[in-house]
C-alpha atoms as a PDB file:
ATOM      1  CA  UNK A   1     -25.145  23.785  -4.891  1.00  0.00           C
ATOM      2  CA  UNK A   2     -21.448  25.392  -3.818  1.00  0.00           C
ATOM      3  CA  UNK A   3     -22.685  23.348  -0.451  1.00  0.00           C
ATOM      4  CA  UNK A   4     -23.263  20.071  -2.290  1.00  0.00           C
ATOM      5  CA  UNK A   5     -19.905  20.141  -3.812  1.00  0.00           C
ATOM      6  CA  UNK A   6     -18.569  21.131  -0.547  1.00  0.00           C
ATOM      7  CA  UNK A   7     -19.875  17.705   0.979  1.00  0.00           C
ATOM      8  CA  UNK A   8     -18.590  15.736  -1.784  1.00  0.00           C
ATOM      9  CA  UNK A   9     -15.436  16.482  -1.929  1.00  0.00           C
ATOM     10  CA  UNK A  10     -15.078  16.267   1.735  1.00  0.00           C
ATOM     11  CA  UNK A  11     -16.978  12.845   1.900  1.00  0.00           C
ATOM     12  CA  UNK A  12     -14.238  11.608  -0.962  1.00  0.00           C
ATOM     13  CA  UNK A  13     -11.300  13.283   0.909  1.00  0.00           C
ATOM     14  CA  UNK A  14     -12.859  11.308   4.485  1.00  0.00           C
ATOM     15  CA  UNK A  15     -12.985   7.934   1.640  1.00  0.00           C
ATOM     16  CA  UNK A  16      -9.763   8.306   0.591  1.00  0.00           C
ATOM     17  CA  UNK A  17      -8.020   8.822   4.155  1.00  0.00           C
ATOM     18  CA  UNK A  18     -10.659   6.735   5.774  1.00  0.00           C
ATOM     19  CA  UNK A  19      -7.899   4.131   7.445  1.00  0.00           C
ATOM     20  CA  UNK A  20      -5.753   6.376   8.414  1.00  0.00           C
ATOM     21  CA  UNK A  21      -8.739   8.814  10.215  1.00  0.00           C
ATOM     22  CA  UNK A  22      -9.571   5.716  12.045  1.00  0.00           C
ATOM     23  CA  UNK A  23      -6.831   4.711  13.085  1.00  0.00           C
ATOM     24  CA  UNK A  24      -5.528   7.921  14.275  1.00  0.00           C
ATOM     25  CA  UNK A  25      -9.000   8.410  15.806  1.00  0.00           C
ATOM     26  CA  UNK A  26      -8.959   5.058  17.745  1.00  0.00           C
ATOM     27  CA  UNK A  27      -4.836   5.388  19.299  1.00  0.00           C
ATOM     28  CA  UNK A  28      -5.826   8.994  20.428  1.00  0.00           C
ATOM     29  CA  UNK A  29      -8.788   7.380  22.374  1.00  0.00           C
ATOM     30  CA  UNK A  30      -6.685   4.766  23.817  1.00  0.00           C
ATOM     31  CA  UNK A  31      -3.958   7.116  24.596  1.00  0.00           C
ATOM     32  CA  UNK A  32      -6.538   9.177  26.725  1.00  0.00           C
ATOM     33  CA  UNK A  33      -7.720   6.197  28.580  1.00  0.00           C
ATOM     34  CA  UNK A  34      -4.450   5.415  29.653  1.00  0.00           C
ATOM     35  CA  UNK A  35      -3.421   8.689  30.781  1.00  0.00           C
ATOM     36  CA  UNK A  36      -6.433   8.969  32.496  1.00  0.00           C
ATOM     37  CA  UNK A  37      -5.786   5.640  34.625  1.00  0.00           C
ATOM     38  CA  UNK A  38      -2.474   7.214  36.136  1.00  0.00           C
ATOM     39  CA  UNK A  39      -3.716  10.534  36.806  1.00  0.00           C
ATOM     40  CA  UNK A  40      -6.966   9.751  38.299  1.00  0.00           C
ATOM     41  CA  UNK A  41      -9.227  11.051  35.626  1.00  0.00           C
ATOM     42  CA  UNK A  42     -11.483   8.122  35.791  1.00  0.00           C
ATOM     43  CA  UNK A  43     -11.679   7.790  39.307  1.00  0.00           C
ATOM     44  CA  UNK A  44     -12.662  11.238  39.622  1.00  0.00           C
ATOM     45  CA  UNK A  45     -14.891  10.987  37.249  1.00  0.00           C
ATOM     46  CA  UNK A  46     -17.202   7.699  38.782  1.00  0.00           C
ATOM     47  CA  UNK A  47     -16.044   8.588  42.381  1.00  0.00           C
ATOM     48  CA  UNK A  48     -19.788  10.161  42.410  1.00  0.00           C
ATOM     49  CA  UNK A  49     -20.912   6.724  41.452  1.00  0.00           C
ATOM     50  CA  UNK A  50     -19.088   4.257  42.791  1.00  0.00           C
ATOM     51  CA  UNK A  51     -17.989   6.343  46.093  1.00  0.00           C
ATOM     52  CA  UNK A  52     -14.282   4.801  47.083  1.00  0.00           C
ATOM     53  CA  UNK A  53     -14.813   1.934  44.995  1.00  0.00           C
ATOM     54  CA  UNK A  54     -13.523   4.211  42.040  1.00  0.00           C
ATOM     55  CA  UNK A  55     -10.194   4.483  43.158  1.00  0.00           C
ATOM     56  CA  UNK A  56      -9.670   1.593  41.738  1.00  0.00           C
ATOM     57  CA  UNK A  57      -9.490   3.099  38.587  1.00  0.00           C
ATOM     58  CA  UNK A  58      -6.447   5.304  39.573  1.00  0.00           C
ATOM     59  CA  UNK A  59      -2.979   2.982  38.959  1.00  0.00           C
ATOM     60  CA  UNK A  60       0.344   4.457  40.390  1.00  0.00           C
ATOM     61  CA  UNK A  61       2.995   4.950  37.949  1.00  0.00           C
ATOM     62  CA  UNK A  62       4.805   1.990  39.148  1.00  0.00           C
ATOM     63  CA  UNK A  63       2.389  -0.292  37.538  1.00  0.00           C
ATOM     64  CA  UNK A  64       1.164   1.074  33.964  1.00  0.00           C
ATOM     65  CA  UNK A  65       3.086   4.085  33.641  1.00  0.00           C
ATOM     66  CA  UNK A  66       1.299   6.780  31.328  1.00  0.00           C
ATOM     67  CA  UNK A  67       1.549   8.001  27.929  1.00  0.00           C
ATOM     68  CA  UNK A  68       3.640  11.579  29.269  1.00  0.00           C
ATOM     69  CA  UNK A  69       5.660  10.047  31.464  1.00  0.00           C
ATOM     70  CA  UNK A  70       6.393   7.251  28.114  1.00  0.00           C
ATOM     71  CA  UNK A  71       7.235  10.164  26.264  1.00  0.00           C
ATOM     72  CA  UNK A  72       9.387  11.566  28.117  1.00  0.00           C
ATOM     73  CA  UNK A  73      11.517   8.701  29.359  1.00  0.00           C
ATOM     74  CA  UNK A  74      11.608   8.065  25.097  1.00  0.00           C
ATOM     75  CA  UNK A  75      13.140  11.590  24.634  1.00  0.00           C
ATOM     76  CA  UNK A  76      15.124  11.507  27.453  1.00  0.00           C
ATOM     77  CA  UNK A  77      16.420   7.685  26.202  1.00  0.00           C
ATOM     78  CA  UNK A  78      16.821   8.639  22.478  1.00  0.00           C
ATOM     79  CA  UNK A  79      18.088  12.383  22.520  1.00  0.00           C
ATOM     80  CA  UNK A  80      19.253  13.327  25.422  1.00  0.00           C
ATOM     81  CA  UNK A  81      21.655  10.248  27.349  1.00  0.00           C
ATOM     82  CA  UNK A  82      21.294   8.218  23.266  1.00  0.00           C
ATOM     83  CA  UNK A  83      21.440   4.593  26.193  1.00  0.00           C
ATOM     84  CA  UNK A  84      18.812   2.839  24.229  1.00  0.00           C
ATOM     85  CA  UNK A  85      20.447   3.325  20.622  1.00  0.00           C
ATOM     86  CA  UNK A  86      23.570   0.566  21.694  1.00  0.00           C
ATOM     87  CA  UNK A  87      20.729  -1.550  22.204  1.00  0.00           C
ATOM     88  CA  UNK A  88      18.689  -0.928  19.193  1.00  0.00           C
ATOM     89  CA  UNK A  89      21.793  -1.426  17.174  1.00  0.00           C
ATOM     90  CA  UNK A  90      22.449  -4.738  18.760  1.00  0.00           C
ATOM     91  CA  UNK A  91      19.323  -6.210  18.706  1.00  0.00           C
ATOM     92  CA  UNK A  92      19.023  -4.730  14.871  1.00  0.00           C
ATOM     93  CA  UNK A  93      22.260  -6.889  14.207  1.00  0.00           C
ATOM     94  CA  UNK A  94      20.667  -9.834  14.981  1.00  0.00           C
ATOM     95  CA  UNK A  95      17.391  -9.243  13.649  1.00  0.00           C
ATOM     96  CA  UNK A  96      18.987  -8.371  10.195  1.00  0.00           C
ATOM     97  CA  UNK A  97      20.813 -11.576  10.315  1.00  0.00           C
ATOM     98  CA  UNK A  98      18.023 -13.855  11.308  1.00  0.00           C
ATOM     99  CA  UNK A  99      15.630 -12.532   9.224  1.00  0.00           C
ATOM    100  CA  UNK A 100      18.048 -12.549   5.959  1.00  0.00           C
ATOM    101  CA  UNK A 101      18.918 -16.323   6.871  1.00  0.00           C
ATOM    102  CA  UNK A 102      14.749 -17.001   6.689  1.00  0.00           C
ATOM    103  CA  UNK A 103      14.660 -15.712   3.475  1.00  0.00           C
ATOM    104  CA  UNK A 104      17.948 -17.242   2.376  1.00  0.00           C
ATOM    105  CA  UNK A 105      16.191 -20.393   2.993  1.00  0.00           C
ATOM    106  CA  UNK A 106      12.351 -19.997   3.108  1.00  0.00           C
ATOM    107  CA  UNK A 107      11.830 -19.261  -0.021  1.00  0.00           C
ATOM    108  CA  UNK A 108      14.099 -21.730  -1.788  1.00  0.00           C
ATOM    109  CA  UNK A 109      12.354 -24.797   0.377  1.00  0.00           C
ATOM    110  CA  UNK A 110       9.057 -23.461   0.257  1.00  0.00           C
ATOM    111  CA  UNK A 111       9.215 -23.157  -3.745  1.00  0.00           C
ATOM    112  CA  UNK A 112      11.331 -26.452  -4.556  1.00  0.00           C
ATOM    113  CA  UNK A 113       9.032 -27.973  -2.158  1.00  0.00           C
ATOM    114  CA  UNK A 114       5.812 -26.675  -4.020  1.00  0.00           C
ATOM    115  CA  UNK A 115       7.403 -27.329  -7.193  1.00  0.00           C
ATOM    116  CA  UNK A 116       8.799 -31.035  -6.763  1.00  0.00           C
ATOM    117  CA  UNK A 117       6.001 -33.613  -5.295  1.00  0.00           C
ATOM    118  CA  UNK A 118       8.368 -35.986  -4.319  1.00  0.00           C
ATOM    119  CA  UNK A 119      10.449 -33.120  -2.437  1.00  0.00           C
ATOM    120  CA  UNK A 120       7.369 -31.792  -0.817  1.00  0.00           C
ATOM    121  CA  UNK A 121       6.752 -35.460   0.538  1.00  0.00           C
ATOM    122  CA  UNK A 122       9.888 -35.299   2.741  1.00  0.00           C
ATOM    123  CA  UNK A 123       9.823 -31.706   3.859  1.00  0.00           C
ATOM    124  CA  UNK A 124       6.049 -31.475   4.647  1.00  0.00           C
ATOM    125  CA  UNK A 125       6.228 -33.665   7.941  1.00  0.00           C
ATOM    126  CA  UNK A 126       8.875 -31.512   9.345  1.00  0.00           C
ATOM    127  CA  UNK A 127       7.237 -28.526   7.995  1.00  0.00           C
ATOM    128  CA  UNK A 128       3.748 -29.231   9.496  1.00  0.00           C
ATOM    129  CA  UNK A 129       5.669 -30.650  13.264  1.00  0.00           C
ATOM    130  CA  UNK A 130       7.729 -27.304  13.060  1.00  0.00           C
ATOM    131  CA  UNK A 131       4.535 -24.974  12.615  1.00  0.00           C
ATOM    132  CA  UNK A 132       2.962 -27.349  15.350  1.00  0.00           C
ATOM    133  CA  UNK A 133       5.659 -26.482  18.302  1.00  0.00           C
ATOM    134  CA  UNK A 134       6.089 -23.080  19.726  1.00  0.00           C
ATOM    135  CA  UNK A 135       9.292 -22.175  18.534  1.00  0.00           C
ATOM    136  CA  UNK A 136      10.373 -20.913  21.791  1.00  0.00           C
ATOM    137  CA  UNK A 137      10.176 -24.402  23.100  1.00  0.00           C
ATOM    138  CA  UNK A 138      13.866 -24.748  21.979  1.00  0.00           C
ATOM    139  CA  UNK A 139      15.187 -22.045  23.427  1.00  0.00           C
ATOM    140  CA  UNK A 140      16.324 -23.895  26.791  1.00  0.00           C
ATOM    141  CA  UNK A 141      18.362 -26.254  23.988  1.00  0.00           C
ATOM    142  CA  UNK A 142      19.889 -23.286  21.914  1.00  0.00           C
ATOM    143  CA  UNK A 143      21.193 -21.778  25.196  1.00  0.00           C
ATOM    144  CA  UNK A 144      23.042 -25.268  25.420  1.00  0.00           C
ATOM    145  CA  UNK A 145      23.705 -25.674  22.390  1.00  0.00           C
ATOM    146  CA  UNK A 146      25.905 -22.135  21.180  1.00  0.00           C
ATOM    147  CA  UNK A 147      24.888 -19.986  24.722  1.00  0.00           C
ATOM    148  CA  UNK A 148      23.484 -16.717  24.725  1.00  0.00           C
ATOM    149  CA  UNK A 149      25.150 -14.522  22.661  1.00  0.00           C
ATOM    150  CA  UNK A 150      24.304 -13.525  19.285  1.00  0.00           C
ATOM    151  CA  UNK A 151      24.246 -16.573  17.443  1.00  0.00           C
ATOM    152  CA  UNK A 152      21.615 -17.744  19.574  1.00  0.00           C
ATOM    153  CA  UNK A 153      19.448 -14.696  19.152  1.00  0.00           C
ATOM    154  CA  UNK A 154      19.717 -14.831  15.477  1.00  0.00           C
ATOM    155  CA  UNK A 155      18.993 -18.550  15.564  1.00  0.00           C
ATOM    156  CA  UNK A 156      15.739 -17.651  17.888  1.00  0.00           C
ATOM    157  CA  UNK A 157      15.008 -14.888  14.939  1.00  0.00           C
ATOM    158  CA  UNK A 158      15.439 -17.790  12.356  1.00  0.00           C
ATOM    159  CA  UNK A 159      13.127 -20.496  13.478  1.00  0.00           C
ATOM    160  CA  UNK A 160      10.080 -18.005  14.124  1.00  0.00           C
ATOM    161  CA  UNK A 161      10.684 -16.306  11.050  1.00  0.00           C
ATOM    162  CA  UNK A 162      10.961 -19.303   8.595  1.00  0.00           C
ATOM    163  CA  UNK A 163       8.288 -21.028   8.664  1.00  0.00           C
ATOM    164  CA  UNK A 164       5.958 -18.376   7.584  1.00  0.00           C
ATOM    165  CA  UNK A 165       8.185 -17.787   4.440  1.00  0.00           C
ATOM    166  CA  UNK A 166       8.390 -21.616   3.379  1.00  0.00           C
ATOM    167  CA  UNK A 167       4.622 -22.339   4.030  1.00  0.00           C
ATOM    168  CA  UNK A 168       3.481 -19.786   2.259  1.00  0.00           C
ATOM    169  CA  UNK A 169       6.169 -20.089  -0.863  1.00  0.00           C
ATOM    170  CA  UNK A 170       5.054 -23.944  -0.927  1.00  0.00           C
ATOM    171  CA  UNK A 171       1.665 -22.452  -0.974  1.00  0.00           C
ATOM    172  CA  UNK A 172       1.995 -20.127  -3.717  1.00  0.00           C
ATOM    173  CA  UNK A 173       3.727 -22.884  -6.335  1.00  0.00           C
ATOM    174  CA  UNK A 174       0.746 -24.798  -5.460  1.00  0.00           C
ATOM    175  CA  UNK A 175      -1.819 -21.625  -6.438  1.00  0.00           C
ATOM    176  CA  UNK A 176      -0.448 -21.201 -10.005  1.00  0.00           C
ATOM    177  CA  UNK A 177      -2.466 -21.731 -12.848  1.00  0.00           C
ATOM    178  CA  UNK A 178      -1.778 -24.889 -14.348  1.00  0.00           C
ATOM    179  CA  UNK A 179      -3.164 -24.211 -17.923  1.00  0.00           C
ATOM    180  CA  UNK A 180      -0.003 -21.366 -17.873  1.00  0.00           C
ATOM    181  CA  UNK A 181       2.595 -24.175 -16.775  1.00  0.00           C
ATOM    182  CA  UNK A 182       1.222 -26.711 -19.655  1.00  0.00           C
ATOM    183  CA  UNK A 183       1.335 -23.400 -22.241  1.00  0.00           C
ATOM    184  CA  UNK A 184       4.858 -22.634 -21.504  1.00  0.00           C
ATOM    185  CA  UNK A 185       5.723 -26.392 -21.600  1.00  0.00           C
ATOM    186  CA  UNK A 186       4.141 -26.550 -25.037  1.00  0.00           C
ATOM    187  CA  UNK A 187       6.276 -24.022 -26.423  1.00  0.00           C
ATOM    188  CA  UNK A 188       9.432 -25.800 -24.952  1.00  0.00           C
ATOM    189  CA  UNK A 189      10.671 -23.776 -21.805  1.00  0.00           C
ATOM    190  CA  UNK A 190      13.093 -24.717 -19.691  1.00  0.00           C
ATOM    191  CA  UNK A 191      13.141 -25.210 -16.126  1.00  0.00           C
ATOM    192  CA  UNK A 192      14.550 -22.206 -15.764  1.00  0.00           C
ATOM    193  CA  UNK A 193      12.529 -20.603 -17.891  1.00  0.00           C
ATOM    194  CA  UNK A 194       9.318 -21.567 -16.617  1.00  0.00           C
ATOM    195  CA  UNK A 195      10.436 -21.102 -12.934  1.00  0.00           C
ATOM    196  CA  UNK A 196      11.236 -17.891 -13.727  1.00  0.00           C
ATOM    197  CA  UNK A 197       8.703 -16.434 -15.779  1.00  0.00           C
ATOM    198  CA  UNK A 198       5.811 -18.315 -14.621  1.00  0.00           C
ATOM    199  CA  UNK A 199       6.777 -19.884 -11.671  1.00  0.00           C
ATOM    200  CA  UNK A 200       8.305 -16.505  -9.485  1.00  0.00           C
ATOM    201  CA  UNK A 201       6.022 -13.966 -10.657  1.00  0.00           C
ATOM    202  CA  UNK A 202       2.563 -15.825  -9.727  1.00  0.00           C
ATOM    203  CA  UNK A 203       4.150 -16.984  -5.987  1.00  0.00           C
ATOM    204  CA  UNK A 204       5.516 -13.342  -5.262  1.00  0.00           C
ATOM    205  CA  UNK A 205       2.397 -11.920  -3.640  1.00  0.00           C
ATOM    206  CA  UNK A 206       2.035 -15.063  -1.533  1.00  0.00           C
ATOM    207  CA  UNK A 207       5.606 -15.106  -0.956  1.00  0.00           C
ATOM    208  CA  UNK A 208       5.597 -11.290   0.325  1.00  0.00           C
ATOM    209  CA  UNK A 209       2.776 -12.060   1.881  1.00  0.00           C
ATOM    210  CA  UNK A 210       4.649 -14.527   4.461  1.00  0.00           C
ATOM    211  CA  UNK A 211       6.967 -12.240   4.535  1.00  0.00           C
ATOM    212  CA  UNK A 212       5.136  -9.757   6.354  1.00  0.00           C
ATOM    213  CA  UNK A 213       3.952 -12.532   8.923  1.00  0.00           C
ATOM    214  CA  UNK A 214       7.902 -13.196   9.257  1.00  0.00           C
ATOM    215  CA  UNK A 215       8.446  -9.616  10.354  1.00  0.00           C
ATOM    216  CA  UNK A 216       6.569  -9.766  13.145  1.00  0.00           C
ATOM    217  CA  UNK A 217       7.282 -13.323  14.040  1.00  0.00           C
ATOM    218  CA  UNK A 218      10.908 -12.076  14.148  1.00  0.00           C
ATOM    219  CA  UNK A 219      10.331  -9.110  16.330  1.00  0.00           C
ATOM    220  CA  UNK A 220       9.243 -11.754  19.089  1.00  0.00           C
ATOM    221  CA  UNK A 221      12.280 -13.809  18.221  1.00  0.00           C
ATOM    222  CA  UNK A 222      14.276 -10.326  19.271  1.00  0.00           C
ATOM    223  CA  UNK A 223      12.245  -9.711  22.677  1.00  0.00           C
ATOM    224  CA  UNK A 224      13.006 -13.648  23.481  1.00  0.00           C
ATOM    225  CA  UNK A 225      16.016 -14.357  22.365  1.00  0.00           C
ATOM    226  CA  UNK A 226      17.877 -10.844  24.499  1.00  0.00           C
ATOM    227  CA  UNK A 227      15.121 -11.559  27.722  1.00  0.00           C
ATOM    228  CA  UNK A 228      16.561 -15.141  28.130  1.00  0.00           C
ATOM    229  CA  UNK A 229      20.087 -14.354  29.475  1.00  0.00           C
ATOM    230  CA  UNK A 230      21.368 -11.685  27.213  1.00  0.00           C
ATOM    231  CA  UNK A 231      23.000  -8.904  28.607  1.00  0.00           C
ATOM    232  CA  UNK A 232      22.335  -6.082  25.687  1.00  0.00           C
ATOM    233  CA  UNK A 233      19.472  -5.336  23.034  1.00  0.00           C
ATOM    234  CA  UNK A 234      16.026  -3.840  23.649  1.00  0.00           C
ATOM    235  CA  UNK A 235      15.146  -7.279  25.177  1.00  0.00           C
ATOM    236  CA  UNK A 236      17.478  -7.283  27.727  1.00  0.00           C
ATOM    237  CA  UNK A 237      16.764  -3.438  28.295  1.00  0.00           C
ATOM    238  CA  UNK A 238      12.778  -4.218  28.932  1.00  0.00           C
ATOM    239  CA  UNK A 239      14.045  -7.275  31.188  1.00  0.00           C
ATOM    240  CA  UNK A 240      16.483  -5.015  33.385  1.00  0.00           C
ATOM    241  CA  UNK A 241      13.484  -2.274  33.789  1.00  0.00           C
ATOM    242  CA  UNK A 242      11.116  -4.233  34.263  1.00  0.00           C
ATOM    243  CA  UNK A 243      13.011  -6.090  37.265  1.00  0.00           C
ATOM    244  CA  UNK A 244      13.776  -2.464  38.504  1.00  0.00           C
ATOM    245  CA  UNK A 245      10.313  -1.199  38.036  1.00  0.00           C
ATOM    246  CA  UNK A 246      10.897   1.093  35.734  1.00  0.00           C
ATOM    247  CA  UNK A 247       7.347   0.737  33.887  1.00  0.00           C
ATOM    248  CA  UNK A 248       8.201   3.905  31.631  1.00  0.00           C
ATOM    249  CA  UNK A 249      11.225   2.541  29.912  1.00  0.00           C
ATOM    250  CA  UNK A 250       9.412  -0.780  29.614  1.00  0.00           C
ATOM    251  CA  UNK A 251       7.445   0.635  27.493  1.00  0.00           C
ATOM    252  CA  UNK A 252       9.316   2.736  25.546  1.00  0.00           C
ATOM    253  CA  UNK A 253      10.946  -0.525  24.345  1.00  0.00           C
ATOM    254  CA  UNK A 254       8.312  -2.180  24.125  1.00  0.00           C
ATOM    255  CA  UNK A 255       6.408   0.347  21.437  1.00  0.00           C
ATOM    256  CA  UNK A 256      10.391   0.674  19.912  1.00  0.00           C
ATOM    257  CA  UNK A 257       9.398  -2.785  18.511  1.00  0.00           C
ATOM    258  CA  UNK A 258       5.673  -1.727  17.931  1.00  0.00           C
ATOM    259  CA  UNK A 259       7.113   1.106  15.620  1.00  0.00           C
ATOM    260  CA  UNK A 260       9.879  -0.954  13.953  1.00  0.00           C
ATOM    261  CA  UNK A 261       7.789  -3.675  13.171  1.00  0.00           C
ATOM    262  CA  UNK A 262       4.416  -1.901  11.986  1.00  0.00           C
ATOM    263  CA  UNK A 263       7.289   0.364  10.118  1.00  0.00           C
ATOM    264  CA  UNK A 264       8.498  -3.025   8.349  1.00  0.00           C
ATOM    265  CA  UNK A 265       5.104  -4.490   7.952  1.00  0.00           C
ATOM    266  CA  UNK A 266       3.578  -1.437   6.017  1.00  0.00           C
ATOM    267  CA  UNK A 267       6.437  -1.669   3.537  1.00  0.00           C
ATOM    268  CA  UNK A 268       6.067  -4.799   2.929  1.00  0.00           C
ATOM    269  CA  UNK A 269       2.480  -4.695   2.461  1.00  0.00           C
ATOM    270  CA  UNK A 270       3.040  -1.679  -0.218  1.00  0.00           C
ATOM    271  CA  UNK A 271       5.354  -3.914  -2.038  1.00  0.00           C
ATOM    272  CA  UNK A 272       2.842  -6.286  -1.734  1.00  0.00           C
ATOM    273  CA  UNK A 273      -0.067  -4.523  -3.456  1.00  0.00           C
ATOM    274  CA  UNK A 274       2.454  -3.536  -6.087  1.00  0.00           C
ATOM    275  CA  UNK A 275       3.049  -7.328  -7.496  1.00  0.00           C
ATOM    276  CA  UNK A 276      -0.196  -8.414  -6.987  1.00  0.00           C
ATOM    277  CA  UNK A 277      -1.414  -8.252 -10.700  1.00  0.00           C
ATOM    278  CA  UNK A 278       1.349 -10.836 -10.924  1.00  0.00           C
ATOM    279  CA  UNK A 279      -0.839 -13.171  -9.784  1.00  0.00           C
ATOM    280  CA  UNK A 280      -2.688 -15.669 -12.062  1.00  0.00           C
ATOM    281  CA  UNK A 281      -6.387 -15.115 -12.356  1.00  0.00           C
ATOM    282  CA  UNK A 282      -7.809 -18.111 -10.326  1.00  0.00           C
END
């Protein structure tokens, strides 16, 4: 019986930390494999199999690096020479400022657009060609336009980062119950009043939901914006190593962003989950 309960609770405590066994489980797997590709593991391994065919699965440093050596290029980067936090704090600069722009002006257009047909008539053709076109098609221009220092980053950041917040605000309007909008009319609300208590609350988990596509959309704006010609930022670090073959810092910036962006991402999505009885019943 003690045995029983035993199982129970340990089957609940496995349910309740299920995602987070899983996922811990499947990047320690992946970690191995890796680390097994520059030290030979593998080769050694099937070199009874495949005879010198298997040394194929042995890659020099050079090429993929390996999860130690990552590690301790990231120490040696973060704690013990600090280079890579001048870059983080640039690129953060501009990733702050893009990102804060999308919002400044996502959410406004996507929710006057969902909320005003004739509005959402003139935006929605250059709403639809903008989510059409790879953003980074217009990268050559900006470099014209303003060059390639910061404003052109943040501009970069912008453009990938606002279209997921507008469609999905326009969206949102769009998924509100009517009968609530036609209840609050009756009883002679505002506007302002309706937008805000009827209108805001219902689009929020829609709204943060684009949000969290925005964060990552922005992290590529950062990698893009400091590869093409910038001479600071984690993008322009990963360009510089990679064009020395330095694999190991390459990836120490490139999982920098990883971190950052899964970081922003899972806030988000808790903020999420927090306003989502805000939303209308369908």
């Amino acid at each position: 019986m003690r045995a029983e309960r035993n199982m129970r609770a340990e089957r609940s405590c496995y349910l309740l930390h299920e995602r987070a066994i899983l996922g811990a489980a499947m990047v320690i797997l992946f970690l191995l494999a890796w680390e097994g590709l520059e030290r030979g593991w593998w080769a050694d391994l099937l070199h009874p199999l495949l005879g010198a065919a298997a040394e194929r699965f042995k890659l020099k440093p050079i090429f993929v690096s390996s999860p130690t050596l990552v590690a301790q290029a990231a120490f040696r980067m973060f704690f013990v020479t600090g280079e890579i936090w001048r870059d983080l704090g640039w690129s953060a600069i501009g990733y702050v400022l893009g990102l804060v722009l999308a919002i400044a002006v996502g959410i406004p257009l996507g929710l006057a657009a969902g909320w005003y047909r004739r509005f959402s008539y003139a935006v929605a053709p250059f709403l639809s060609a903008l989510n059409a076109t790879p953003q980074v098609a217009f990268l050559p221009l900006i470099v014209v336009w303003i060059g390639t220092g910061l404003g052109a980053r943040i501009l970069v950041i912008f453009l990938l980062a606002v279209l997921p917040i507008a469609i999905n605000a326009h969206a949102a309007v769009r998924t509100i119950d009517p009968r609530l909008v036609k209840v609050a009319a009756s009883f002679g609300a505002s506007d302002w009043r309706l937008f805000r208590t009827v209108i805001l609350p219902g689009s929020l988990p829609l709204v943060l939901a684009g949000l969290r596509l925005a964060v990552g959309r922005g992290m590529i704006g950062v990698v893009v914006g400091e590869i093409y010609g910038s001479a600071s930022g984690i993008g322009a670090m990963i360009n510089q190593a990679g064009a020395r073959f330095q694999t190991d810092k390459v990836f120490v910036g490139v999982l920098t962003i990883v971190a950052v962006g899964v970081i922003l991402a899972e806030v988000v999505q808790r903020i999420e989950r927090r306003v989502e009885i805000w939303r209308p019943p369908a």
